[in-house]
Protein backbone atom coordinates (compact mmCIF):
# COMPACT_ATOMS: atom_id res chain seq x y z
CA UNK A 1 5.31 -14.69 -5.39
CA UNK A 2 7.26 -17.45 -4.75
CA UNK A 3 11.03 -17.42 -3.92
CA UNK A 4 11.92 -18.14 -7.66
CA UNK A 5 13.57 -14.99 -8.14
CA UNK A 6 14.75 -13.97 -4.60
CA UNK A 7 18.57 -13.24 -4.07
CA UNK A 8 19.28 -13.28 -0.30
CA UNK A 9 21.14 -10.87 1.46
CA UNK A 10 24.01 -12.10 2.92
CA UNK A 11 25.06 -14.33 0.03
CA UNK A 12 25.34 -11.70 -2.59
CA UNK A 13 27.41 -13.07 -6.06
CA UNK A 14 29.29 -15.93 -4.61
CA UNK A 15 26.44 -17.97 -3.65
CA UNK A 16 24.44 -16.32 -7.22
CA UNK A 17 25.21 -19.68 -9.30
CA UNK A 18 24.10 -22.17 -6.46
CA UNK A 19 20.76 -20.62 -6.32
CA UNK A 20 20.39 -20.81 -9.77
CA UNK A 21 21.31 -24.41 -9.62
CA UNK A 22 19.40 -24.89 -6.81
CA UNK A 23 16.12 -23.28 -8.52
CA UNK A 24 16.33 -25.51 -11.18
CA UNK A 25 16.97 -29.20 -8.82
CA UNK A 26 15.14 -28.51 -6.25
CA UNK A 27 12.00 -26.97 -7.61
CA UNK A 28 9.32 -27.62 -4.85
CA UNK A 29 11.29 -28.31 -2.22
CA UNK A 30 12.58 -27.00 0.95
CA UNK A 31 16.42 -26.83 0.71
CA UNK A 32 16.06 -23.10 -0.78
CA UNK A 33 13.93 -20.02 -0.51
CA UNK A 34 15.16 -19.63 -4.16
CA UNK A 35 13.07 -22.66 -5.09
CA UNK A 36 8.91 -22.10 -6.40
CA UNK A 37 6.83 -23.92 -3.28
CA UNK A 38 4.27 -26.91 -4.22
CA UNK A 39 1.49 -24.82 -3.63
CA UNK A 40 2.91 -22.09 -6.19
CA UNK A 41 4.14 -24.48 -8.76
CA UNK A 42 0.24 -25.84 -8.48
CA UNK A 43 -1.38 -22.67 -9.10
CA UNK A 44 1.10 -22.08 -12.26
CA UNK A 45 0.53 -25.13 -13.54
CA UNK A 46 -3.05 -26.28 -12.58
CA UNK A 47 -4.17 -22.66 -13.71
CA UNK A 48 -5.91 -22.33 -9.85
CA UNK A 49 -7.70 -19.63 -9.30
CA UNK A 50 -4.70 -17.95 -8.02
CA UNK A 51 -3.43 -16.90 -11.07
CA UNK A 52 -7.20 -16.51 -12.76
CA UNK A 53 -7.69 -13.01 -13.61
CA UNK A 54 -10.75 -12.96 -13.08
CA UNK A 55 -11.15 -13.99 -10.03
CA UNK A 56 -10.86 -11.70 -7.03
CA UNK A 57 -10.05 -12.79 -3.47
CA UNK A 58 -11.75 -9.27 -2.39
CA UNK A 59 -9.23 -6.92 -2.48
CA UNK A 60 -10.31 -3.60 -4.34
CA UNK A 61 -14.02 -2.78 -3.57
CA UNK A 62 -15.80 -2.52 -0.67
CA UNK A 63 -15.25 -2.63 2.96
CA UNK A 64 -16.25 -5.97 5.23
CA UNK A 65 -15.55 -6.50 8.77
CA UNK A 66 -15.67 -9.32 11.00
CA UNK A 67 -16.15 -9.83 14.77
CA UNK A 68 -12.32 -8.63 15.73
CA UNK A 69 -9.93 -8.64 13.56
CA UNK A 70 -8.96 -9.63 9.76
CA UNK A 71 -12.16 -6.95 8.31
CA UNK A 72 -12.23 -8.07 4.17
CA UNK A 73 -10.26 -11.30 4.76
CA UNK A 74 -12.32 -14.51 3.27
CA UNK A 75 -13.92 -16.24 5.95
CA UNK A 76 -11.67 -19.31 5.08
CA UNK A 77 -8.60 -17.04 5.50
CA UNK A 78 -9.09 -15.54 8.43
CA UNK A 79 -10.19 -19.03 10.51
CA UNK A 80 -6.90 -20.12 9.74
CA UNK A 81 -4.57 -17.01 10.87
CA UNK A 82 -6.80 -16.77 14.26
CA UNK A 83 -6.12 -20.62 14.58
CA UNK A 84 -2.31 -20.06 14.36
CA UNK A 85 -2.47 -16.59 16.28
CA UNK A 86 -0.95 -17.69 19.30
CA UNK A 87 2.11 -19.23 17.47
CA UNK A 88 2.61 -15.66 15.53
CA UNK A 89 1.98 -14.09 18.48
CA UNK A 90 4.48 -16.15 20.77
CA UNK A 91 7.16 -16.06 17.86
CA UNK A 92 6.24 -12.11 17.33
CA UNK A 93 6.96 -12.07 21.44
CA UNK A 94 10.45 -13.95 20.99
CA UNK A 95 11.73 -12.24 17.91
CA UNK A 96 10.01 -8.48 18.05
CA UNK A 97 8.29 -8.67 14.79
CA UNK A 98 4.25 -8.02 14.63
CA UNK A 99 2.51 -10.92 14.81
CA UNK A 100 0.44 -9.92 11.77
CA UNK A 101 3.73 -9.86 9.61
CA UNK A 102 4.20 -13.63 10.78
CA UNK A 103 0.98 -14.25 9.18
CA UNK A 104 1.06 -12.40 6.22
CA UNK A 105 4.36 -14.32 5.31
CA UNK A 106 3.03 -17.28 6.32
CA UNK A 107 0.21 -17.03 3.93
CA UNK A 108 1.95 -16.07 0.58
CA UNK A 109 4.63 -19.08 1.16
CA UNK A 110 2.75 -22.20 1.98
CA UNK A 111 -0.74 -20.91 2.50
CA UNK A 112 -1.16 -20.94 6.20
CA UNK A 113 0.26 -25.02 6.23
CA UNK A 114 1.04 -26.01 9.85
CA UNK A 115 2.87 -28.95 8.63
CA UNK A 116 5.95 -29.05 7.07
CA UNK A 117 10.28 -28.46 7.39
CA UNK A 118 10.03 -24.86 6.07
CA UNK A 119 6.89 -23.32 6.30
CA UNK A 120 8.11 -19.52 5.48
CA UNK A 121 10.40 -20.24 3.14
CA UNK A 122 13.91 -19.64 4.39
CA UNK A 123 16.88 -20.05 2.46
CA UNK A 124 19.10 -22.61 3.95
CA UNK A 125 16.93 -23.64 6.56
CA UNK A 126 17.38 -26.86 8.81
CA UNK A 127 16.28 -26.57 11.79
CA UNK A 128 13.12 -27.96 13.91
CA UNK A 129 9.86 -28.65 11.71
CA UNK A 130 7.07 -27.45 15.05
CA UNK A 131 5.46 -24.62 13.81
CA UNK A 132 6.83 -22.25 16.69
CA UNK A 133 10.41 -22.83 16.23
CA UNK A 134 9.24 -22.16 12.10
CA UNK A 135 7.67 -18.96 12.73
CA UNK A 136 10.12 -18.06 15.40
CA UNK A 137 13.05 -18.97 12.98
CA UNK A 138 11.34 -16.22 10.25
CA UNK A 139 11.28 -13.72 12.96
CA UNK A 140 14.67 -14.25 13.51
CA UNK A 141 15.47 -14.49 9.53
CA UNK A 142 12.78 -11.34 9.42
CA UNK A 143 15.37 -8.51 11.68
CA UNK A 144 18.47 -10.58 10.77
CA UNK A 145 18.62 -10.69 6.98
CA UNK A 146 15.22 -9.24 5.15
CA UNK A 147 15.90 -5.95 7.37
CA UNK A 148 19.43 -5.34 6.36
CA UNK A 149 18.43 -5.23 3.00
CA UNK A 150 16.16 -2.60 3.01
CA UNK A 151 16.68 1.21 1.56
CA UNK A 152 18.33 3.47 4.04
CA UNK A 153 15.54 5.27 5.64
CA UNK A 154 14.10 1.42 6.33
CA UNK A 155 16.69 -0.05 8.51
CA UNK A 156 15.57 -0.09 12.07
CA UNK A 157 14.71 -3.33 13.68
CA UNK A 158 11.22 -4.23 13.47
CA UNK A 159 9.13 -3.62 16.97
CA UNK A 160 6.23 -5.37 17.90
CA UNK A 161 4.26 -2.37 17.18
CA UNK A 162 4.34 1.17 15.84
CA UNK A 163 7.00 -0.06 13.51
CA UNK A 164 6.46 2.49 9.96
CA UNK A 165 4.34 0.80 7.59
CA UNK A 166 6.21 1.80 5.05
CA UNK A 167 9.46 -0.17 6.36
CA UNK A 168 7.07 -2.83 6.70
CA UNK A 169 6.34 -3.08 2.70
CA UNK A 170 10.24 -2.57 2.46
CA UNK A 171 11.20 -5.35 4.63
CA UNK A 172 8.64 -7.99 2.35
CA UNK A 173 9.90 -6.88 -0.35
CA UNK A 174 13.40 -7.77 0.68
CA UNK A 175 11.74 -11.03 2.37
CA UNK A 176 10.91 -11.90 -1.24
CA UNK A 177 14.07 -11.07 -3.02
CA UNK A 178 13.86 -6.83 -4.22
CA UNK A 179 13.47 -7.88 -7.98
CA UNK A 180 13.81 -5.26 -9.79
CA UNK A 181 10.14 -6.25 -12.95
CA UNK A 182 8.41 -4.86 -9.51
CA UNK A 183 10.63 -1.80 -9.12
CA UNK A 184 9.13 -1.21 -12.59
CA UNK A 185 5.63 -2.04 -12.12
CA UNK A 186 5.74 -0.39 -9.38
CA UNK A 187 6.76 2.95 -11.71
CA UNK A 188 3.95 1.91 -13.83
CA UNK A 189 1.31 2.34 -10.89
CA UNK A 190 2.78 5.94 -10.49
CA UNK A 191 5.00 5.15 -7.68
CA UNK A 192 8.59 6.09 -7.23
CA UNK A 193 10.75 3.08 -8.62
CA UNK A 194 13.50 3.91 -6.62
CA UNK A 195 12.05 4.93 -3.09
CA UNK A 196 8.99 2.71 -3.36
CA UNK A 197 9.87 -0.19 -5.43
CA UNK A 198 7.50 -2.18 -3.01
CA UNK A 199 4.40 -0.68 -4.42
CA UNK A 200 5.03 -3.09 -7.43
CA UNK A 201 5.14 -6.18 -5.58
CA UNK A 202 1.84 -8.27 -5.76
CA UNK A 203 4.22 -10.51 -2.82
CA UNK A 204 3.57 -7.13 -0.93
CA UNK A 205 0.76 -5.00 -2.11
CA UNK A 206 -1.60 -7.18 -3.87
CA UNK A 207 -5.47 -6.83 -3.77
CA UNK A 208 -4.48 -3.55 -1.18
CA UNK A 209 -6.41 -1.31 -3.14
CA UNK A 210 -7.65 -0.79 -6.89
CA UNK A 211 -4.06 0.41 -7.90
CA UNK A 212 -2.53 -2.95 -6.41
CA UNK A 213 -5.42 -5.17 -7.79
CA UNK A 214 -4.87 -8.45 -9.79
CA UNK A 215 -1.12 -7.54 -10.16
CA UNK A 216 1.45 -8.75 -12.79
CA UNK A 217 3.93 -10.88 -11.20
CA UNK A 218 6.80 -13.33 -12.36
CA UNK A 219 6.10 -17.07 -12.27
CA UNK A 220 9.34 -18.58 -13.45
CA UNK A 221 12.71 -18.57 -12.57
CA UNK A 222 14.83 -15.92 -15.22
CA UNK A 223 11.00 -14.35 -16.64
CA UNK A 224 9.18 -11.37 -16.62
CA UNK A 225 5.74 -10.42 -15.14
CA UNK A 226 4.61 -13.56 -17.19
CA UNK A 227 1.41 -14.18 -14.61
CA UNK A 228 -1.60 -12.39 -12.63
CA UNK A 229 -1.70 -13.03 -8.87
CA UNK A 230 -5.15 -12.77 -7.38
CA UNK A 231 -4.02 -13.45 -3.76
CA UNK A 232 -3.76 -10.82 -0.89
CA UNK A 233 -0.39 -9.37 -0.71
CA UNK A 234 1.25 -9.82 2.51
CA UNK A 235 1.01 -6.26 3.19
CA UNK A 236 -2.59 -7.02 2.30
CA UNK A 237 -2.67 -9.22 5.06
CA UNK A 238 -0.85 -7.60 7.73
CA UNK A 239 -3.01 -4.30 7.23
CA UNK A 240 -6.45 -6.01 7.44
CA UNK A 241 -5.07 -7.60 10.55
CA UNK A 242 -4.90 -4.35 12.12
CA UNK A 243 -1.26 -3.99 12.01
CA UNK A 244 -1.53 -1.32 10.04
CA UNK A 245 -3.27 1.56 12.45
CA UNK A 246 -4.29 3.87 9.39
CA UNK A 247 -5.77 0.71 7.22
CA UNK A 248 -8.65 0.46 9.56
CA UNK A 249 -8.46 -2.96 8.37
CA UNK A 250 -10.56 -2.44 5.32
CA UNK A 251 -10.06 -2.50 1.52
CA UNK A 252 -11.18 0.22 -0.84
CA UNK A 253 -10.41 2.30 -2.94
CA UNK A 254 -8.03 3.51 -1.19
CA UNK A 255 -7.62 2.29 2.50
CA UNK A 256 -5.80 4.57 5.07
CA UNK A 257 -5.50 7.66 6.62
CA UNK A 258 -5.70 10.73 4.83
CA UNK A 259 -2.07 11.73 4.62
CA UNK A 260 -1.12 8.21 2.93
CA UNK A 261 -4.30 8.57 0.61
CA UNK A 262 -3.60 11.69 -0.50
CA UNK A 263 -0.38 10.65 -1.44
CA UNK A 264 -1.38 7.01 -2.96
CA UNK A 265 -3.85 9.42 -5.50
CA UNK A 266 -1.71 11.95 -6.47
CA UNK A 267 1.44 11.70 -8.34
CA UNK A 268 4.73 11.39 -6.60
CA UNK A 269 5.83 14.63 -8.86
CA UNK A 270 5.25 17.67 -10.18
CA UNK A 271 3.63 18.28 -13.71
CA UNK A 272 3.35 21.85 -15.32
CA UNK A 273 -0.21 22.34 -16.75
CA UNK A 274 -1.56 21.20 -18.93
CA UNK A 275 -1.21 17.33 -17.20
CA UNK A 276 -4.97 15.82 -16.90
CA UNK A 277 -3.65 12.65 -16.89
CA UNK A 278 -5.12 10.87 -13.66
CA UNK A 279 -3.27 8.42 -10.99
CA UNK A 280 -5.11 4.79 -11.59
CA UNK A 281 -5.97 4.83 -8.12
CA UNK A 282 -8.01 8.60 -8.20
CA UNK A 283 -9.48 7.57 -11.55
CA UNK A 284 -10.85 4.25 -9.63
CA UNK A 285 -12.00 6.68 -6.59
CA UNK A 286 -13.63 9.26 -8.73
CA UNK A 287 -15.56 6.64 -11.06
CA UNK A 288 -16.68 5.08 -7.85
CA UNK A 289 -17.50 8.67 -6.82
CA UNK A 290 -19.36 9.58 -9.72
CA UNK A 291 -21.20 6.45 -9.44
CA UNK A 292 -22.63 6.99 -5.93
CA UNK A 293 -23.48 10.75 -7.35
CA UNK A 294 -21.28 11.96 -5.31
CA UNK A 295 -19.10 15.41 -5.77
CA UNK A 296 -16.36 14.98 -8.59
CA UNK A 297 -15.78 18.72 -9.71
CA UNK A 298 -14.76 19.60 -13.06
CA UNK A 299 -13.63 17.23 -16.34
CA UNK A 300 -11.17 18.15 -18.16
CA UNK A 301 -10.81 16.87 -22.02
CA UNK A 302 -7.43 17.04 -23.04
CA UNK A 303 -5.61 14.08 -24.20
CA UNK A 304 -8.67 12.23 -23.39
CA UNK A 305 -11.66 12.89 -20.91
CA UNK A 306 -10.83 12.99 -17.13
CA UNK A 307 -13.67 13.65 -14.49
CA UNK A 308 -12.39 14.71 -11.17
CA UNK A 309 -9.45 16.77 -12.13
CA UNK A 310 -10.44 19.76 -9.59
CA UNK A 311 -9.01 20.87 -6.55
CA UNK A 312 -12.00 20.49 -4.30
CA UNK A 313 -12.80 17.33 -5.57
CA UNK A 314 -9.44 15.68 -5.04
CA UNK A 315 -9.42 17.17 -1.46
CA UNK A 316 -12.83 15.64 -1.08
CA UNK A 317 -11.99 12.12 -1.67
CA UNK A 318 -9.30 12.35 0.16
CA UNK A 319 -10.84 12.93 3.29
CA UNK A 320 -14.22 10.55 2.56
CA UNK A 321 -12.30 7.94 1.34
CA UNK A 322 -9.57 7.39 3.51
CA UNK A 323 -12.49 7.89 6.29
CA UNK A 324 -10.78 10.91 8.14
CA UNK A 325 -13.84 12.52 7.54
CA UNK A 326 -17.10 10.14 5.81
CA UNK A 327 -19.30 13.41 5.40
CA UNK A 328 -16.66 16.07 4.00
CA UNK A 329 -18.38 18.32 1.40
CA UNK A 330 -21.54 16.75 2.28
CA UNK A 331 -23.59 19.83 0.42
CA UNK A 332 -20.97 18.22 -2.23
CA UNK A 333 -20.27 22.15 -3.93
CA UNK A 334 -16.95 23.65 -4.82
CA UNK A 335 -14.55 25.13 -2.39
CA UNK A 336 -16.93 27.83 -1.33
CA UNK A 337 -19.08 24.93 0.08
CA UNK A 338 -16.36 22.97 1.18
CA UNK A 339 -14.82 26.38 3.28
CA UNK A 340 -18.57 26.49 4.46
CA UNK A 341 -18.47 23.04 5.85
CA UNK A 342 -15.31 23.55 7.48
CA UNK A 343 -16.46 26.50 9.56
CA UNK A 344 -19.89 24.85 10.61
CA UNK A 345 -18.24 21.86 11.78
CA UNK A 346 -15.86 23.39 14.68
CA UNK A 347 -16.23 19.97 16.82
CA UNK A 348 -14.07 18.72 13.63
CA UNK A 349 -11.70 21.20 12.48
CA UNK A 350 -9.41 24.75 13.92
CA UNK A 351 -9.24 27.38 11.66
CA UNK A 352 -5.63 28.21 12.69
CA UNK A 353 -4.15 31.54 12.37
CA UNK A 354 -0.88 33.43 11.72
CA UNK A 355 0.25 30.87 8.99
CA UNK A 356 2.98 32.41 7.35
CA UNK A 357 5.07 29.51 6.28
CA UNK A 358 5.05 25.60 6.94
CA UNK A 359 6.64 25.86 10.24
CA UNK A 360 3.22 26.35 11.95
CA UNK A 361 1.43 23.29 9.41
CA UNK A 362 0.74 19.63 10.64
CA UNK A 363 0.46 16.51 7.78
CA UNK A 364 -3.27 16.74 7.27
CA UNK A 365 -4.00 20.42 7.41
CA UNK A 366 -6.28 21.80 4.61
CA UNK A 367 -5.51 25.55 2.53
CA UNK A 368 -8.87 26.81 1.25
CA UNK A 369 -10.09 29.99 -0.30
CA UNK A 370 -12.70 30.47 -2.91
CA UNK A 371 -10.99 29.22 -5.82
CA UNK A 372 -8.54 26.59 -4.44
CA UNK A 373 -7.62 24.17 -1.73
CA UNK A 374 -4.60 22.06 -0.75
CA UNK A 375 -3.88 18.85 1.50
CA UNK A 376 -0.26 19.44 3.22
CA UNK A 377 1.61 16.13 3.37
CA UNK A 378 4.89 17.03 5.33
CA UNK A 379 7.84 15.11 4.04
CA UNK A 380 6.96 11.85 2.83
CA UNK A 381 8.95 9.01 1.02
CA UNK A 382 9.24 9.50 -2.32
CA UNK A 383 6.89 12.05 -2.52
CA UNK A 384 8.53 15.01 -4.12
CA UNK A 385 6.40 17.92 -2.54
CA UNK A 386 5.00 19.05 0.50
CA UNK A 387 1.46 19.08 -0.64
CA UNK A 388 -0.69 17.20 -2.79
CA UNK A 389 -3.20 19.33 -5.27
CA UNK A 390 -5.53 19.33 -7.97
CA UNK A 391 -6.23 22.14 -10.36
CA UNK A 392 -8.74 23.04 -12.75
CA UNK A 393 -9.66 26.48 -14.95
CA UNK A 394 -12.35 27.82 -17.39
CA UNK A 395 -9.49 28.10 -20.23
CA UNK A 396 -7.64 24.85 -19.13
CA UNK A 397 -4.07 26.51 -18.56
CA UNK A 398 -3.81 25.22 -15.15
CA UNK A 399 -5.26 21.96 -15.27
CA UNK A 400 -3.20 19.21 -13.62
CA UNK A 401 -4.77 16.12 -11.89
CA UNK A 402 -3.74 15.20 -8.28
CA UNK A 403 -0.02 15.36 -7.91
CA UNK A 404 3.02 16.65 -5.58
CA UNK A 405 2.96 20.05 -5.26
CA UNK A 406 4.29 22.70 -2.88
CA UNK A 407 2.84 24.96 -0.38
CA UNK A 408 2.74 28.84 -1.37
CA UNK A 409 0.66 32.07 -1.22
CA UNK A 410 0.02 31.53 2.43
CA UNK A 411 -2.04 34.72 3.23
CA UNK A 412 -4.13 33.98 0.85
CA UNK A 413 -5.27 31.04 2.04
CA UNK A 414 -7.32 29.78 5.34
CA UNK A 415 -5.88 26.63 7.15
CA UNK A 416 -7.70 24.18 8.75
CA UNK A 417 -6.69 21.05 11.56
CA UNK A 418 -8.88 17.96 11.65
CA UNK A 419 -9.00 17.78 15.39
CA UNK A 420 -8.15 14.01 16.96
CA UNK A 421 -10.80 12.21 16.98
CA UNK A 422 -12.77 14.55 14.51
């Protein structure tokens, strides 16, 4: 997404009516990150493939690597960033932003262009046109004014590395302008609008995963989600870059580790049975599941039909699919299997004992027993539980697809640690 729609921090109201009247004079140029770039008003306009819906760049199935870095990026793509990755990486030195953020930016505003008096986009800005001094300038404009405008918990200066990826997502979003059609979309993926209003911005998230494939997104100044964007998100970008540790720098169905999988399949609340209702992003997994004959539990058929509402199934996909563990369930049976597979494979997992309450749990550990197992998440942004689960019955009275829930019953359960490096 362009800058059609972006309000600045550090402006606020009083500048509100000059960036309107700039959007509208200076369409195209590069007085104003409020103004649509060239290259955006020409894939509006032209209908490019960039707003074809049925084209995909390759975010959403499949995992591709390359030599190093950049695994799923188009060949084309990824040429490009490695051409400019000592620029990103000499701004990322100068500024303290990851160099993969540079590029990620750089790509959604002018397409990777080396040439050119405002390559990123930023508002107001006059000052040299070489590249460095560009990307170094967004840097700057990156922990200066995108930062700021962040939500609470997101407000630390960026660091070359290790910064939270979810502050990452926050700061684009604020890069881009925090309008609030994504906030909603963002809802309508099953995300929290109001501590993950990111999740609905294709400028961020697009062509991440299934969920964030061939997003909605606004095309003209003062309109709604009016348009389908087909590019990578910059998110997108940074992640298969590697600056996202837990992406692995693939694209699936999911990509990342298993805490932030869990959480991107379940729902970020609580639903009393019974709620089959399934998370776009498990229903993707499970189909794909199912597909590969792989173990997808029970289906439940209210208020439609809804394979891979079950405990054990959930808790397998988690674990295959975010690659913490590729041959989980491999006898692919209920949770008596699973609890099985977990005691043969000791080079993977500690059974841990005495667990009496969360204080002895770890993000990541498993509860099993015959009848019903549980990922613990810890505390995670708008996430409203400490655990994700799935539930299923013979009478359906405790049915519920993949969604926050809380630990409980500890006794009755066995807990088990991936080990690092498992």
């Amino acid at each position: 997404m362009s800058k059609a729609i972006r309000r600045m921090f550090g402006y606020r109201a009083a500048y509100s009516i000059l960036a309107l009247i700039f959007t509208f004079l200076a369409v195209g140029a590069n007085v104003s990150a409020q103004s649509l770039s060239q290259g955006d008003l020409n894939s509006i306009y032209n209908n490019t493939v960039w707003y074809d819906a049925n084209s995909n760049p390759g975010g959403g199935t499949g995992c591709t690597t390359s030599s190093s870095t950049g695994g799923g990026l188009p060949t084309d793509i990824l040429n490009a960033i490695n051409q400019n990755k000592s620029v990103y990486q000499q701004a990322a030195q100068a500024t303290n932003v990851p160099w993969e953020l540079l590029a990620g930016i750089h790509y959604r505003e002018t397409g990777l262009s080396t040439s050119g008096p405002n390559l990123f986009q930023i508002t107001g800005y006059s000052g040299p046109t070489d590249f460095l001094s560009q990307a170094i300038a967004a840097g700057n404009f990156i922990q200066k004014n995108a930062v700021p405008g962040n939500l609470a918990n997101h407000l630390s200066p960026m660091q070359q590395t290790g910064t939270d990826p979810e502050e990452i997502k926050d700061t684009l979003y604020s890069y881009n302008g925090r309008a609030q059609a994504y906030a909603q979309q963002a809802q309508d993926l099953g995300f929290d609008s109001q501590n993950q209003p990111y999740e609905g911005s294709p400028y961020v998230m697009n062509n991440f995963d299934q969920t964030h494939t061939n997003m909605k997104i606004i095309t003209h100044d003062g309109g709604g989600l009016d348009g389908v964007d087909t590019r990578f998100g910059a998110f997108t970008i940074y992640s298969k870059l590697g600056g996202d540790s837990s992406s692995g720098g693939c694209s699936g169905a999911v990509v990342g580790n298993e805490i932030q999988t869990a959480i991107n399949y379940a729902w970020p609340h609580y639903h009393a049975p019974d709620y089959c209702q399934e998370k776009p992003s498990y229903q993707a997994a499970i189909q794909a599941a199912s597909s590969r004959g792989e173990y997808t539990g029970g289906t439940c058929t209210i208020g439609g039909t809804w394979i891979g509402v079950d405990c054990g199934a959930f808790v397998t996909r988690v674990m295959r699919d975010s690659q913490a563990d590729p041959s989980y369930n491999s006898q692919n049976g209920n949770t008596v299997a699973q609890q099985a597979y977990l005691d043969a494979h000791p080079e993977k997992y500690t059974k841990l004992s005495n667990i009496n309450s969360t204080d002895g749990l770890q993000a990541g550990d498993i509860a099993i027993n015959s009848v019903h197992t549980y990922i613990y998440v810890g505390s995670q942004p708008g996430f409203a539980g400490n655990s994700a689960s799935a539930s299923i019955s013979t009478d359906g009275g405790s049915w519920r697809a993949p969604m926050a829930d809380n630990a409980y019953d500890f006794g009755n359960f066995s807990w088990y640690r991936l080990n690092s490096g498992g």
